[in-house]
N, C-alpha and C. Protein backbone atom coordinates (compact mmCIF):
# COMPACT_ATOMS: atom_id res chain seq x y z
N UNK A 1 -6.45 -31.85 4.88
CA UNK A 1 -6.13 -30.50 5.34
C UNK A 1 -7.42 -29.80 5.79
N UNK A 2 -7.38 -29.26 7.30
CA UNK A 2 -8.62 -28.06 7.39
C UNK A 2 -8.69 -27.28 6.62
N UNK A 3 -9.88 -26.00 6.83
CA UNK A 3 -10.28 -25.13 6.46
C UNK A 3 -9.20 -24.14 7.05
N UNK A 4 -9.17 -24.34 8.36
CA UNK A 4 -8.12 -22.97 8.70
C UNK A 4 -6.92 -23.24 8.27
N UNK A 5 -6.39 -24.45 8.09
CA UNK A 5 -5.15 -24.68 7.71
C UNK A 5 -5.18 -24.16 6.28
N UNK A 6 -6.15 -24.54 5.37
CA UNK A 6 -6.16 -23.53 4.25
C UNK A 6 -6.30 -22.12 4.05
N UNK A 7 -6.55 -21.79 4.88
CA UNK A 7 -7.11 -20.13 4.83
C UNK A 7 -5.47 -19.59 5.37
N UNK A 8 -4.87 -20.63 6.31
CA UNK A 8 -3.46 -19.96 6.30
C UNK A 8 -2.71 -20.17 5.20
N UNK A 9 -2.73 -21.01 4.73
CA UNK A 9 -1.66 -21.03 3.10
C UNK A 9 -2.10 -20.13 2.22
N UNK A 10 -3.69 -19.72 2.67
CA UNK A 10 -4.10 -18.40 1.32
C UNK A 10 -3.14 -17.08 1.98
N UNK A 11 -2.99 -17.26 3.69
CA UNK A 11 -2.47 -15.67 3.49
C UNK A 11 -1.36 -16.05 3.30
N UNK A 12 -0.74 -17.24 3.63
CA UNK A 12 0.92 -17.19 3.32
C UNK A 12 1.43 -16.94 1.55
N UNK A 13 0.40 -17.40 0.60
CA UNK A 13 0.47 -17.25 -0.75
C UNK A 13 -0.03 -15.41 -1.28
N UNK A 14 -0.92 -14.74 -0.32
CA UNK A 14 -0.93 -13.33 -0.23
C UNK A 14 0.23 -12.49 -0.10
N UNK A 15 0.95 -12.95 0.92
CA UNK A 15 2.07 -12.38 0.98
C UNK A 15 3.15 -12.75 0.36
N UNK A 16 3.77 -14.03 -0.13
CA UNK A 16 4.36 -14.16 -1.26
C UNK A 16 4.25 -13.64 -2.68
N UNK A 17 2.68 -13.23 -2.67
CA UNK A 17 2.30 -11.91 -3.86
C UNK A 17 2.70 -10.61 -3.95
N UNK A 18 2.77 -10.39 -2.56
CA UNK A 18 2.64 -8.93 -2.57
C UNK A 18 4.64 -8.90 -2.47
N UNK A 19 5.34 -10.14 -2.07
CA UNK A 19 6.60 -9.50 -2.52
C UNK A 19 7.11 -9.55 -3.92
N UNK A 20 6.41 -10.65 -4.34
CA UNK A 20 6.79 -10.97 -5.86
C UNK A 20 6.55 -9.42 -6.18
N UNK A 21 5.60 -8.87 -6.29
CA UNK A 21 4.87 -7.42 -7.01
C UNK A 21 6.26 -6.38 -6.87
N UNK A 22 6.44 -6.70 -5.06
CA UNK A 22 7.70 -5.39 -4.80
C UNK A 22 9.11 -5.57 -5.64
N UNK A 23 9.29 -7.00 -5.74
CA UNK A 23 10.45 -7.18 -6.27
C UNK A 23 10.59 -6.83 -8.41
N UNK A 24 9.00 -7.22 -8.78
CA UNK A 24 8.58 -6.35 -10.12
C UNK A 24 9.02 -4.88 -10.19
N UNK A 25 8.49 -4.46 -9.25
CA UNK A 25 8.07 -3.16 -9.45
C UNK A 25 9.51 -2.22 -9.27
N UNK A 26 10.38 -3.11 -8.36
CA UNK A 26 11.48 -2.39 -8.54
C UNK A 26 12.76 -3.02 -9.09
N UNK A 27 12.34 -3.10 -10.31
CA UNK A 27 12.77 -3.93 -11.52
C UNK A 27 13.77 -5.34 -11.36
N UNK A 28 13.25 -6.10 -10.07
CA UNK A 28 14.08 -7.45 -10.38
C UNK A 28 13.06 -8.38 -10.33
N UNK A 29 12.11 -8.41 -11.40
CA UNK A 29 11.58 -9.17 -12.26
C UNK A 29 11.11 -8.84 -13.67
N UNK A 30 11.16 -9.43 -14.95
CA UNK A 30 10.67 -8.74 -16.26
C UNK A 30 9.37 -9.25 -16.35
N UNK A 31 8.75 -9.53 -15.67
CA UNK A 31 7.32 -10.21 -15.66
C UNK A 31 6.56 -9.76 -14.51
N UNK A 32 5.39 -9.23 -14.06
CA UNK A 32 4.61 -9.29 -13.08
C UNK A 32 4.16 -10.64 -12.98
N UNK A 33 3.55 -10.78 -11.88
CA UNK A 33 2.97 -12.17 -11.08
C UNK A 33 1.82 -12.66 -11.46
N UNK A 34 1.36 -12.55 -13.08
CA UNK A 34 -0.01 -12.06 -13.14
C UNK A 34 -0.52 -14.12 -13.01
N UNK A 35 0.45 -15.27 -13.55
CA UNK A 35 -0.05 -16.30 -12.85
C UNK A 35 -0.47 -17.25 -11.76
N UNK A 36 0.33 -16.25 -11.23
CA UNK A 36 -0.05 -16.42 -9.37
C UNK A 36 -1.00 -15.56 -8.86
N UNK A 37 -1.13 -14.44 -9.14
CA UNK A 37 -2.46 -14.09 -9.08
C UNK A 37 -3.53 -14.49 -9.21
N UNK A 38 -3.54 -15.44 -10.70
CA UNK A 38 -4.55 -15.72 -10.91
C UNK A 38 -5.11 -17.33 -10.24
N UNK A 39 -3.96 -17.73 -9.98
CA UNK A 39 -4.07 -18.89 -9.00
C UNK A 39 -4.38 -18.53 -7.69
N UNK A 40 -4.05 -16.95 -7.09
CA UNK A 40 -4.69 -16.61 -5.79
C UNK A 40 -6.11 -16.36 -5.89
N UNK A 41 -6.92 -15.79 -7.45
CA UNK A 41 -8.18 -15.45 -7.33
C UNK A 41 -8.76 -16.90 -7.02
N UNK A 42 -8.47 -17.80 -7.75
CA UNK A 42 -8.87 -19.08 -7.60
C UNK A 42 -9.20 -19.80 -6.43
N UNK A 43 -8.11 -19.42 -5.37
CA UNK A 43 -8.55 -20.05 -4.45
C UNK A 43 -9.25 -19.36 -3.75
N UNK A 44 -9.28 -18.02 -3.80
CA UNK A 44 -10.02 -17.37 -3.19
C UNK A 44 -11.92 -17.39 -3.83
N UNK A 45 -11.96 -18.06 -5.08
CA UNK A 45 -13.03 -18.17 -5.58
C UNK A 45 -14.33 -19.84 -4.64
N UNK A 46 -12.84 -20.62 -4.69
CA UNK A 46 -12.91 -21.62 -3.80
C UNK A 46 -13.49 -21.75 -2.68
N UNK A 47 -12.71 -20.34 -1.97
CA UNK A 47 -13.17 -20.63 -0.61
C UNK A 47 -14.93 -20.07 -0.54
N UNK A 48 -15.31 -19.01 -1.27
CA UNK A 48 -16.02 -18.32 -1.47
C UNK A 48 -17.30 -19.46 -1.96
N UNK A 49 -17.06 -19.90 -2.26
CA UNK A 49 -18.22 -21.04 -2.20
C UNK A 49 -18.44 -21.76 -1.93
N UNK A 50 -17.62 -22.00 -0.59
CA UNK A 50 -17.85 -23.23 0.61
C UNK A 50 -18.62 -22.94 1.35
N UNK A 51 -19.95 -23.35 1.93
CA UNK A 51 -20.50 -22.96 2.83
C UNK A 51 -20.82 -23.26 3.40
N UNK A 52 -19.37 -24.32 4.04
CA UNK A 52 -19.30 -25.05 5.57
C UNK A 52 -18.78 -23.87 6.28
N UNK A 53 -17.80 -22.93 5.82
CA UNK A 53 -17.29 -21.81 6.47
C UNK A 53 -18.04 -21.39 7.97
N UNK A 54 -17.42 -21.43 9.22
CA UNK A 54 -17.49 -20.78 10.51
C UNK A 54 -17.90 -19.37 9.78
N UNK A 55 -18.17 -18.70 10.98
CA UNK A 55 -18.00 -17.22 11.24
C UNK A 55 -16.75 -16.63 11.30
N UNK A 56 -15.73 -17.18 12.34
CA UNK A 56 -14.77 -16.95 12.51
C UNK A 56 -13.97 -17.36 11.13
N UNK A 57 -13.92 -18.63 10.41
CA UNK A 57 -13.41 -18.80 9.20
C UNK A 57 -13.60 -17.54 8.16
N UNK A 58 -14.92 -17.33 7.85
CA UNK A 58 -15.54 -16.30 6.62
C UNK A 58 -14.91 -14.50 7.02
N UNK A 59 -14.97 -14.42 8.39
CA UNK A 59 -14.41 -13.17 8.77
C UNK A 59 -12.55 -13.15 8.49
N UNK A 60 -12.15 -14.20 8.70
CA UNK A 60 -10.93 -14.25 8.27
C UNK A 60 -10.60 -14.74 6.75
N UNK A 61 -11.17 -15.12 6.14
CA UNK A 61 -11.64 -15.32 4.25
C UNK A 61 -11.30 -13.78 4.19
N UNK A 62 -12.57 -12.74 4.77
CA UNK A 62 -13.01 -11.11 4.35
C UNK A 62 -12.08 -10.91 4.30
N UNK A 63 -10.93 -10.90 5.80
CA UNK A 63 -9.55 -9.80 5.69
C UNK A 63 -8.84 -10.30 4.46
N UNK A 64 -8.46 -11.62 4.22
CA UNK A 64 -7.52 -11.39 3.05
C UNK A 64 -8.14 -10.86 1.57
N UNK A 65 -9.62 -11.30 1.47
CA UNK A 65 -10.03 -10.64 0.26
C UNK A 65 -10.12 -8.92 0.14
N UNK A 66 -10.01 -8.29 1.39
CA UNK A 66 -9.87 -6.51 1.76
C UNK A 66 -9.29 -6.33 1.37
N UNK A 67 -7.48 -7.24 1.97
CA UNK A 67 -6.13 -6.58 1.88
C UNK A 67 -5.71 -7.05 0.47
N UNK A 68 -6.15 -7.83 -0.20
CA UNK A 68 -5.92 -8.18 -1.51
C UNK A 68 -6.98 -7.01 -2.46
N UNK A 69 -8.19 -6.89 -2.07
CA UNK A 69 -8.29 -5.60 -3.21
C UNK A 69 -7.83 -4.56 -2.72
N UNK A 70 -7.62 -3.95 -1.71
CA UNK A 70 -6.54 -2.90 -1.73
C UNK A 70 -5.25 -3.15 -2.63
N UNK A 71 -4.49 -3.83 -2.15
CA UNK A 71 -3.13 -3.88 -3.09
C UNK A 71 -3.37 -4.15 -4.20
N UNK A 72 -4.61 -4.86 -4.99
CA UNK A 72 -4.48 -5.34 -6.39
C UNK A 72 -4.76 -3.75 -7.13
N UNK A 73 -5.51 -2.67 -6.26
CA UNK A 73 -5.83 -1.59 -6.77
C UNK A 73 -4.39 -0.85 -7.27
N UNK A 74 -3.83 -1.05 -5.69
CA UNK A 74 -2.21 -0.34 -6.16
C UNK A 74 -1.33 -0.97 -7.20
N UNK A 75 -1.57 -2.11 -7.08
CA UNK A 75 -0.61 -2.56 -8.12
C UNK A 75 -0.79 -2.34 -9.76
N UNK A 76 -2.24 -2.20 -10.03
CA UNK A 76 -2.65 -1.73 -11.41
C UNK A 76 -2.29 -0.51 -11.87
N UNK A 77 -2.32 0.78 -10.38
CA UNK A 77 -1.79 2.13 -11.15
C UNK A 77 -0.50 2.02 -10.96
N UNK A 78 0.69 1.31 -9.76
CA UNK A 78 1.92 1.22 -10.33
C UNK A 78 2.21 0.49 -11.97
N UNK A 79 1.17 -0.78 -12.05
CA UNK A 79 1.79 -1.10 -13.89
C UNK A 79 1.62 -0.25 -14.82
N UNK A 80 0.33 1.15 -14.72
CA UNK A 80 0.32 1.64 -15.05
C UNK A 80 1.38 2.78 -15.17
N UNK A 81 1.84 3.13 -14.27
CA UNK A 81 3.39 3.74 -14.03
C UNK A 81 4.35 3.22 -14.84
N UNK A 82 4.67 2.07 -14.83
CA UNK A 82 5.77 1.23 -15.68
C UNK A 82 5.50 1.14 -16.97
N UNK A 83 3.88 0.84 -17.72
CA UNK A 83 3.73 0.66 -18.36
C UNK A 83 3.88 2.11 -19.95
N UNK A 84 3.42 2.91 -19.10
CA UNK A 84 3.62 4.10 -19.37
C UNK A 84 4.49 5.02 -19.56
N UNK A 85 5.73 4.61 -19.03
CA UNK A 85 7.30 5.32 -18.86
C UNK A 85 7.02 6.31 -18.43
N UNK A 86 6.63 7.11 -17.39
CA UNK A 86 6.71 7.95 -16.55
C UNK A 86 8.16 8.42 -16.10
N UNK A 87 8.46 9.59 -16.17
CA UNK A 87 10.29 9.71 -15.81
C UNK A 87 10.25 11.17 -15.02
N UNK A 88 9.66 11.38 -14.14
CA UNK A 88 9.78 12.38 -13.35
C UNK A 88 10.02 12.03 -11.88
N UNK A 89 10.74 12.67 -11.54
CA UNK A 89 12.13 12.53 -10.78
C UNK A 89 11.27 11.83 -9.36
N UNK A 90 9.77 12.30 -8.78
CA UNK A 90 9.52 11.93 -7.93
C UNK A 90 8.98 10.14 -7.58
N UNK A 91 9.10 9.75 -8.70
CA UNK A 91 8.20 8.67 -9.04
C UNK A 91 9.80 7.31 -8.68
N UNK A 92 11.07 7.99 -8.35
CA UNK A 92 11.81 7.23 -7.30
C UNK A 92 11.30 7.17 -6.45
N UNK A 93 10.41 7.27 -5.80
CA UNK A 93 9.84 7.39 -4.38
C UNK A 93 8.92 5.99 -4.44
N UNK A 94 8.47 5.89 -5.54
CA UNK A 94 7.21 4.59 -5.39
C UNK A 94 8.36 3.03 -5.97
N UNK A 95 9.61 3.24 -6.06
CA UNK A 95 10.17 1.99 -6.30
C UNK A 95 9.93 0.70 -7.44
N UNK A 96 9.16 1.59 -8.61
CA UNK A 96 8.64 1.38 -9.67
C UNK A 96 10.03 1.35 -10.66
N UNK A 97 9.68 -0.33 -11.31
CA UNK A 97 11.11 -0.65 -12.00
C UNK A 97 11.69 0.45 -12.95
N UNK A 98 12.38 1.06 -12.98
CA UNK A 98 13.43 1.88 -14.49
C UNK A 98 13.06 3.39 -13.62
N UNK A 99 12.66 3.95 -12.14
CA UNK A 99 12.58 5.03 -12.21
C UNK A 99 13.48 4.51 -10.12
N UNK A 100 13.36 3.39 -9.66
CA UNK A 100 13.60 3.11 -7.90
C UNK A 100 14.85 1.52 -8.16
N UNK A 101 15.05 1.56 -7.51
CA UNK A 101 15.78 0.00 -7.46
C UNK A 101 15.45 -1.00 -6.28
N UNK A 102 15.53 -2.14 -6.90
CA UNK A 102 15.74 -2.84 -5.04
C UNK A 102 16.85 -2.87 -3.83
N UNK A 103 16.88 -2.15 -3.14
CA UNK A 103 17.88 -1.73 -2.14
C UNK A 103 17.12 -2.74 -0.90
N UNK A 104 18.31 -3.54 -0.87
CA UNK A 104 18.19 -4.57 0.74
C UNK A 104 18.86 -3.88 1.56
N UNK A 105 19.61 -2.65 1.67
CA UNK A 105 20.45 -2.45 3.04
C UNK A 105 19.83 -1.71 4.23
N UNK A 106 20.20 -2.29 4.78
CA UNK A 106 19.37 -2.02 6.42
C UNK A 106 18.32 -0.50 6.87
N UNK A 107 18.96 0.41 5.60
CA UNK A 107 18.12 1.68 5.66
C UNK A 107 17.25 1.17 4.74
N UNK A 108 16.98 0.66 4.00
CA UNK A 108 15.86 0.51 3.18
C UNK A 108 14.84 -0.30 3.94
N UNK A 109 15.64 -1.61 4.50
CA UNK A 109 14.39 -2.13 5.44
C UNK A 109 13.93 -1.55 6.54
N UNK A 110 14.89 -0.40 6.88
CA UNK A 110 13.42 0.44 7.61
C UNK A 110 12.84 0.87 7.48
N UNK A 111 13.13 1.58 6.05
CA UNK A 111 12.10 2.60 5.66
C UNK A 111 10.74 1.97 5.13
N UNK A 112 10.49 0.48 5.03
CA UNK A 112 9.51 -0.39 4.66
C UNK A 112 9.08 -1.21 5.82
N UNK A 113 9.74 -1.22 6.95
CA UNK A 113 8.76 -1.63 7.80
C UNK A 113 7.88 -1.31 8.22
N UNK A 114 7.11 -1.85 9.44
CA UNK A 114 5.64 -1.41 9.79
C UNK A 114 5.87 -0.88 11.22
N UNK A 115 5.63 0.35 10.58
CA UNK A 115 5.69 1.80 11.86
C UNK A 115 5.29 1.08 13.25
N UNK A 116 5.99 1.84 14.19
CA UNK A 116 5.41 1.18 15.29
C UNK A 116 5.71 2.58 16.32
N UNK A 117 5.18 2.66 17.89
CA UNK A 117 4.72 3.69 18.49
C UNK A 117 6.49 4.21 18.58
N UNK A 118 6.26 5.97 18.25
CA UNK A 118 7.38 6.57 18.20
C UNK A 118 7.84 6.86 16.96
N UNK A 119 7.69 5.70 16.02
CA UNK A 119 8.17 5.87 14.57
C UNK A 119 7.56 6.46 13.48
N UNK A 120 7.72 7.56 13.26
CA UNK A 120 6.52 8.15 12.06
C UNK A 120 7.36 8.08 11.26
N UNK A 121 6.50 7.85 9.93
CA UNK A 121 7.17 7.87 8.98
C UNK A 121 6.57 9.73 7.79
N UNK A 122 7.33 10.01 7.37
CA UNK A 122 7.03 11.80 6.52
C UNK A 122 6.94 11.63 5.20
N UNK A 123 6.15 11.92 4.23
CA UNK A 123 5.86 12.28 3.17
C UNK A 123 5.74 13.74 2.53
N UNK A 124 5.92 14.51 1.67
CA UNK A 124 5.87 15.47 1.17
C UNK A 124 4.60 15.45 -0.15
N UNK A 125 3.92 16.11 -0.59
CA UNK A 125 2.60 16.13 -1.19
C UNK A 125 3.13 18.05 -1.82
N UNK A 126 3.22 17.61 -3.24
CA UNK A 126 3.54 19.04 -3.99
C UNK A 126 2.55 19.14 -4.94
N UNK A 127 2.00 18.93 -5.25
CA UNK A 127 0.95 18.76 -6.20
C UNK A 127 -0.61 18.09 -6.28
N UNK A 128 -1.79 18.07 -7.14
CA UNK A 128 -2.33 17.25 -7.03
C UNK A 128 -2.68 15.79 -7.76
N UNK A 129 -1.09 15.53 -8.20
CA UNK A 129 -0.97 14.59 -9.06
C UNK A 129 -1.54 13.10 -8.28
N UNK A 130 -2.26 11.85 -8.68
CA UNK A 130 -2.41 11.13 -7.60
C UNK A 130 -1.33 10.09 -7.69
N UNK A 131 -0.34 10.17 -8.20
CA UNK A 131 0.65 9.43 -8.35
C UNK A 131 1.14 9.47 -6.95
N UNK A 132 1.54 11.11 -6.62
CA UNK A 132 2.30 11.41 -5.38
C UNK A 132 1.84 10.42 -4.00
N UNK A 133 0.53 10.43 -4.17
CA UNK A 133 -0.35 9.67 -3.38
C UNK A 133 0.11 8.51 -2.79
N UNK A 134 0.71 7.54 -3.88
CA UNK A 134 0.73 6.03 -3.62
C UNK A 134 1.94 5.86 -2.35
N UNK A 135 2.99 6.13 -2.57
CA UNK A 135 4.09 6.10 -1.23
C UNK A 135 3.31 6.17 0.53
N UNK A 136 2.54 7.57 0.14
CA UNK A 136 1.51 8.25 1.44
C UNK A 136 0.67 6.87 1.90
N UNK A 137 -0.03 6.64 0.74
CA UNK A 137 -0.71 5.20 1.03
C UNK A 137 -0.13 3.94 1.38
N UNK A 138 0.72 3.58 0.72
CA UNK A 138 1.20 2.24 1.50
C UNK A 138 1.52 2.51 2.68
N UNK A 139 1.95 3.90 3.14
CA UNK A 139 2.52 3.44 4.84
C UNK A 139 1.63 3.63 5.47
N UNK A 140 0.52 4.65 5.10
CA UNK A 140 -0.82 3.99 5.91
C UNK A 140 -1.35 2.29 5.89
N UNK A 141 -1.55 1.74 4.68
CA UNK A 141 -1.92 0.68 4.58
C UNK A 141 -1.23 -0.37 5.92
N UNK A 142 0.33 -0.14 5.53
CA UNK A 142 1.27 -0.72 6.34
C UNK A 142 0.95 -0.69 8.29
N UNK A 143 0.65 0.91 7.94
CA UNK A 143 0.61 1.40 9.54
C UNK A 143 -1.19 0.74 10.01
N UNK A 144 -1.90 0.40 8.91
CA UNK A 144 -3.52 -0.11 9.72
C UNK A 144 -3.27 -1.35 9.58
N UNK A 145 -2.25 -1.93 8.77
CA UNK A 145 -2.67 -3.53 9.09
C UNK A 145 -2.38 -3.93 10.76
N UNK A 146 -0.57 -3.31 10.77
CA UNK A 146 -0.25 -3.45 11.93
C UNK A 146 -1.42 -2.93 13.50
N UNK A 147 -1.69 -2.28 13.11
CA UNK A 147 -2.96 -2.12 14.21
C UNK A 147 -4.06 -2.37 14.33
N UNK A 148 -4.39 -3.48 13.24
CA UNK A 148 -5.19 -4.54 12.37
C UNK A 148 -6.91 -3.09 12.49
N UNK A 149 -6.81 -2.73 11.90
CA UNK A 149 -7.47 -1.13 11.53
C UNK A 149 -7.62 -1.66 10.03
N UNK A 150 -9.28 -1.12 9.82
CA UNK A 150 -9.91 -1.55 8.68
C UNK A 150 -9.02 -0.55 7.74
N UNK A 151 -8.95 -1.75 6.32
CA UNK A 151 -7.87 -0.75 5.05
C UNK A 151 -8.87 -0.27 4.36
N UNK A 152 -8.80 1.41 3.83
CA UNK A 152 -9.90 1.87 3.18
C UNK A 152 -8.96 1.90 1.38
N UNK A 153 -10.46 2.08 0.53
CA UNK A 153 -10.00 1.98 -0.74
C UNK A 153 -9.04 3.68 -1.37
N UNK A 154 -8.10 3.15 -2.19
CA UNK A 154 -7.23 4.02 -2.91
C UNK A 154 -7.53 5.08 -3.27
N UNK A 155 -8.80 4.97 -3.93
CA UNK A 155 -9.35 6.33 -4.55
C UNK A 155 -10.05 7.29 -3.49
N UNK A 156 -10.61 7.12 -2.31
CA UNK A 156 -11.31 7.65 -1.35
C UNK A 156 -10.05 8.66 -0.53
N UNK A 157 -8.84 8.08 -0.24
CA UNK A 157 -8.05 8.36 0.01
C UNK A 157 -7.11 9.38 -0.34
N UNK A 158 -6.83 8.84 -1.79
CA UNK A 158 -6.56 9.95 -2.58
C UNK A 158 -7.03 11.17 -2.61
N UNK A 159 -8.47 11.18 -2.61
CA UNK A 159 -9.56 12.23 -3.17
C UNK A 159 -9.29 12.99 -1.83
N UNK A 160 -9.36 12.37 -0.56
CA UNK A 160 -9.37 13.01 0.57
C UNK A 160 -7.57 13.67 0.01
N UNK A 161 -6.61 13.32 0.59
CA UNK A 161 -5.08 13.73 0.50
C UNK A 161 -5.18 15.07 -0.28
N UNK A 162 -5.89 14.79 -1.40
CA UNK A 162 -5.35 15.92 -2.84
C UNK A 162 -6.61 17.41 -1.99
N UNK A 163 -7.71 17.22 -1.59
CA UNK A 163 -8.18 17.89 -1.27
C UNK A 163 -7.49 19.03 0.35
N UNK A 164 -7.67 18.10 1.09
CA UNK A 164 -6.80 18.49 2.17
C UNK A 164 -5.20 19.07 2.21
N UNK A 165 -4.60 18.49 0.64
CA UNK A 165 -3.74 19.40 0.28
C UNK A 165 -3.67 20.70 -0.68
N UNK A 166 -4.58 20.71 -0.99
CA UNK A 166 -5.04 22.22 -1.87
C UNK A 166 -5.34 23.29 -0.89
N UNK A 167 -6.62 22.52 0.29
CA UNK A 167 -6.70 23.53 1.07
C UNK A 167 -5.43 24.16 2.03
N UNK A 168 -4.71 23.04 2.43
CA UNK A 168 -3.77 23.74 2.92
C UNK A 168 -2.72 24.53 2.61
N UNK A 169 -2.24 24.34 0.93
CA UNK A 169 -1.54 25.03 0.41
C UNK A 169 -2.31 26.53 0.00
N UNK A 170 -3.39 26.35 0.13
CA UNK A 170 -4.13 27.47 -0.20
C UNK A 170 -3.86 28.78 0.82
N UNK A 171 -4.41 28.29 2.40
CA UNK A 171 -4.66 28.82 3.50
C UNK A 171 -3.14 29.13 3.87
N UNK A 172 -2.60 28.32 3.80
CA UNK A 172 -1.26 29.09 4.24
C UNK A 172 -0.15 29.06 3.23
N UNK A 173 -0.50 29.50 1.66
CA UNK A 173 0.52 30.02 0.99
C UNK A 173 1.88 29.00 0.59
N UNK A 174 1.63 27.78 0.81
CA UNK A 174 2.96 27.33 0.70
C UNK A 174 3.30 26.09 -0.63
N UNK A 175 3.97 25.83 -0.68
CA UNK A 175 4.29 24.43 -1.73
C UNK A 175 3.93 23.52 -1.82
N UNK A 176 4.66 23.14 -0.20
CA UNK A 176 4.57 21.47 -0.09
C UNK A 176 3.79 21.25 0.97
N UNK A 177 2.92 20.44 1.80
CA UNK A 177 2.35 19.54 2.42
C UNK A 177 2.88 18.69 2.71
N UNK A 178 3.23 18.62 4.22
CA UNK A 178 4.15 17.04 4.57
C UNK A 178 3.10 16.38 5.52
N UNK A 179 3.10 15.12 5.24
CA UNK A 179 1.57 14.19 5.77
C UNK A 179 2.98 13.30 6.90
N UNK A 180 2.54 12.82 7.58
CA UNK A 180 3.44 12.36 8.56
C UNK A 180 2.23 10.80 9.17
N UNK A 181 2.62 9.55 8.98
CA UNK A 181 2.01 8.39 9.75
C UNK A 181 2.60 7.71 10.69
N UNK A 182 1.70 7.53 12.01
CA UNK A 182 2.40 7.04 13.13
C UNK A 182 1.32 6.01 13.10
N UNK A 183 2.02 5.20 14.54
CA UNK A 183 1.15 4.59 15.35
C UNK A 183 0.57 5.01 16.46
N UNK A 184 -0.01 5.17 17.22
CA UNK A 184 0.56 5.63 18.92
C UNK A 184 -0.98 4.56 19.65
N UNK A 185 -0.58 4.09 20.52
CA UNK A 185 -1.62 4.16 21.47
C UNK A 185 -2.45 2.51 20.76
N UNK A 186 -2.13 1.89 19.29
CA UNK A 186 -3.21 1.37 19.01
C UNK A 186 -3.76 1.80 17.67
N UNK A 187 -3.41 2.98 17.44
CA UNK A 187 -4.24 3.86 16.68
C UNK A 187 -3.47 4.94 15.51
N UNK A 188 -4.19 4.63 14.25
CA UNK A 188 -3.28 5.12 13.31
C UNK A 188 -3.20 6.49 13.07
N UNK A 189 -2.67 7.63 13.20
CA UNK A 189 -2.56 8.79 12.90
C UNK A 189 -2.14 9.01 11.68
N UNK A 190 -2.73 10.23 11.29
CA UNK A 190 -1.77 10.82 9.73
C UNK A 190 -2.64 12.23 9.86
N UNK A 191 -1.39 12.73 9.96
CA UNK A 191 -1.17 14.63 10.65
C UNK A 191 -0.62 14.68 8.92
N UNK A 192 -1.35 16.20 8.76
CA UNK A 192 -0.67 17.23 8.04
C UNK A 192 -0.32 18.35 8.18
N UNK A 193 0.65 19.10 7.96
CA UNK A 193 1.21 20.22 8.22
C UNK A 193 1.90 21.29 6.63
N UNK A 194 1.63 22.61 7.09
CA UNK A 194 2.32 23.28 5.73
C UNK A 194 3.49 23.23 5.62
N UNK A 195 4.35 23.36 4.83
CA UNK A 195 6.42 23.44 4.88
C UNK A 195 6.35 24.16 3.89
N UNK A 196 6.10 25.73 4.53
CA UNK A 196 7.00 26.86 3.53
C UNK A 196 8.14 27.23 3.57
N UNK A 197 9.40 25.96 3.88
CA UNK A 197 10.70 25.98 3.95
C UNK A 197 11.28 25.59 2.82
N UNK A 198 9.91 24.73 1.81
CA UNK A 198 10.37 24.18 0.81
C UNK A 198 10.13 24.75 -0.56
């Protein structure tokens, strides 16, 4: 087997992670993935010390080790969510087992696909809890892979969101903050706006 032929079974085993996680998280599994994980660090430890690696090979190694610590970040404060019993009403929104369910019907798979030009997807931001955060984030995440747009880390993000939503609830008096992510053009947008309707 090549090198690239391996580096594709690492992302095809990436993404078999990241559904195992979705299908955890919204309780149709009683176990997280934590042995396949650890069989993904592995190979990813593997590749990491080959150093026949191309350029082009090692740059494509980077993206899956990016998009894997991004999500491994999210996935620790969702177990933390689960682990914790969290039961406030908004935390249906992150699809976290005993508070979201797994819904296959055709509205659900849209609401999880990857935005594309025209399609924004809306979030609401009431607080500066960073829980609220995580939903906001995956559809960015979702919306930069698709426009293969570098993924930035969780907490940077956050810190930005919660800030940019204080000020705006500040300046114009209102509740909620609705963050809105598109595509357009290539290029990932995420507009905020006040909603003192709510």
């Amino acid at each position: 087997m090549t090198i690239d032929e391996e580096l594709t079974l690492l992302e095809d085993f990436f993404r078999r992670l990241k559904v195992e996680y979705d299908i955890y998280f919204a309780g149709g599994a009683k176990r997280p993935p934590v042995d396949n994980e650890s069989r993904f660090n592995g190979q990813i430890r593997h590749h990491l010390e080959n150093s026949h690696l191309t350029f082009a090979q090692r740059y494509r190694l980077n993206g899956v080790i990016q998009r894997y610590s991004v999500y491994s970040d999210l996935w620790r404060r969702k177990a933390k969510i689960k682990d914790l019993g969290y039961r406030r009403p908004e935390y249906t929104l992150l699809g976290v087992g005993g508070f979201g369910h797994l819904d296959l019907s055709k509205d659900a798979a849209k609401s999880h696909a990857v935005p594309a030009d025209g399609e924004p997807e809306r979030f609401l931001i009431f607080t500066n809890d960073v829980i609220e955060v995580v939903a906001l984030y995956e559809a960015v995440v979702r919306a930069r892979e698709s426009a293969r747009q570098p993924l930035g880390a969780f907490d940077a993000f956050a810190a930005f969101v919660q800030n940019k939503s204080t000020q705006i609830r500040t300046q114009y008096h209102c509740h909620a903050v609705e963050y809105t992510v598109m595509v357009q053009s290539g290029q990932v947008r995420l507009k905020a706006r006040p909603r003192k309707d709510i």
